[in-house]
Protein backbone atom coordinates (compact mmCIF):
# COMPACT_ATOMS: atom_id res chain seq x y z
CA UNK A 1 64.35 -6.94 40.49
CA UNK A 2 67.10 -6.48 37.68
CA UNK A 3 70.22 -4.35 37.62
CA UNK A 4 69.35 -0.21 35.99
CA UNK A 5 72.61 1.39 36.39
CA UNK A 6 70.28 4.80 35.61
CA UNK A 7 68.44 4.20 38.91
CA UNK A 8 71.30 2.54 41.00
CA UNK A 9 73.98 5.94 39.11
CA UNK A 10 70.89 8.48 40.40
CA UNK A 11 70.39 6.89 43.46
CA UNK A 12 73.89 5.71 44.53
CA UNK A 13 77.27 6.70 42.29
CA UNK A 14 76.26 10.30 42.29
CA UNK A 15 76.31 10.72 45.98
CA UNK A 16 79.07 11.48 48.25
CA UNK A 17 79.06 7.36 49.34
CA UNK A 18 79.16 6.44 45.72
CA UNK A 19 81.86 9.09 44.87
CA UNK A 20 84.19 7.79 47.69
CA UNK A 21 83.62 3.97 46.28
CA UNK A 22 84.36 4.86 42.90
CA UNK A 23 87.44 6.30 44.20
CA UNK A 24 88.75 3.94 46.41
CA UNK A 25 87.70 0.90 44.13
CA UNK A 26 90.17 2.03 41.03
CA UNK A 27 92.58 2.82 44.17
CA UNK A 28 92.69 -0.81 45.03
CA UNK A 29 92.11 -2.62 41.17
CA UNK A 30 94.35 0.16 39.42
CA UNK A 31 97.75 -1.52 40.33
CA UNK A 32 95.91 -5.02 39.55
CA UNK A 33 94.65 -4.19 35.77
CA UNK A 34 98.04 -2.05 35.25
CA UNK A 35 100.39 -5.13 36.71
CA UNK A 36 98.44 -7.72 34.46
CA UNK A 37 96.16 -5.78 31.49
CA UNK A 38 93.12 -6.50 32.70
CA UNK A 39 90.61 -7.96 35.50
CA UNK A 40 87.51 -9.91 35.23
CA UNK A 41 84.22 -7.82 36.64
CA UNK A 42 83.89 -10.26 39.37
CA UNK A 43 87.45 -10.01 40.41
CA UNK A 44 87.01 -6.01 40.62
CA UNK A 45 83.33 -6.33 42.96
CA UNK A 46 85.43 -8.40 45.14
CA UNK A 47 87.16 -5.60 45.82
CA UNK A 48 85.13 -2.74 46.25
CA UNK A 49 84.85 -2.42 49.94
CA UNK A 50 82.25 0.41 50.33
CA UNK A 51 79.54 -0.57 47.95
CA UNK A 52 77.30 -2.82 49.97
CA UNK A 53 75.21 -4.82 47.59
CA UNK A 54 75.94 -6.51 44.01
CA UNK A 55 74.02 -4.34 42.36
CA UNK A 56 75.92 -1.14 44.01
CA UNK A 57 79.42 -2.52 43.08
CA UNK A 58 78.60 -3.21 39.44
CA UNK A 59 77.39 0.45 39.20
CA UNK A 60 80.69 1.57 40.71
CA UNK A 61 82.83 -0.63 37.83
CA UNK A 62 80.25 0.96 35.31
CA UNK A 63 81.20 4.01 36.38
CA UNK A 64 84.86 3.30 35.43
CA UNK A 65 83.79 2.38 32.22
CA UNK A 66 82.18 5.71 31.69
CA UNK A 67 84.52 8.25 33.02
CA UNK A 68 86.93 6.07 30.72
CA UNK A 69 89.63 4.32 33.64
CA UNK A 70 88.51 0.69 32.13
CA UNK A 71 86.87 -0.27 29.15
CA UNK A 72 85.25 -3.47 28.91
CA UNK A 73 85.86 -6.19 26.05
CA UNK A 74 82.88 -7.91 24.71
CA UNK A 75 82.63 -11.49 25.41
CA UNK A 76 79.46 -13.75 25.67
CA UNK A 77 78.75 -15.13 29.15
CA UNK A 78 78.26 -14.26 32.47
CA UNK A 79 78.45 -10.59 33.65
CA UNK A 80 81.32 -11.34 36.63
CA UNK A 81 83.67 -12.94 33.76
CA UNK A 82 83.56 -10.31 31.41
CA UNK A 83 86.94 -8.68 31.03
CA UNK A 84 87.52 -5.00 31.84
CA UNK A 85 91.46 -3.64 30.37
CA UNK A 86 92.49 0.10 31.23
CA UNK A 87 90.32 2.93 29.13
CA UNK A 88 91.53 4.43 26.06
């Protein structure tokens, strides 16, 4: 099974759970990315403490993305070391 961040946004971000994780993720990586520029993906999913699967927590930074609190910078590689730097 591969990540859909349409099915995992329907199914998980748009629900009360998903709403509190989003919210309580940029709670805990805000201070990070605005003390240093930026974090790494897999840095931030370390951190989310009410998403309970991978594939959850990268829907919750992909929902920072959208909404516009991070923006990610496009490097080759790996999804967890891609860097994400505060939104526009």
């Amino acid at each position: 099974m591969s990540y859909d961040y349409a099915k995992e946004k329907a199914e998980y971000i748009l629900t009360d759970e998903g709403g509190r994780a989003v919210a309580a993720t940029w709670e805990v990586i805000r201070p990070l990315v605005e003390k240093t520029g930026a974090i790494t993906i897999g840095k931030a999913m370390n951190r989310i403490v009410h998403a309970s699967d991978s594939f959850k927590q990268l829907a919750v930074i992909h929902r920072l993305c959208e909404i516009g609190l991070l923006r990610p910078l496009v490097i080759a590689g790996a999804t967890q070391d891609q860097i994400l730097v505060p939104g526009p």
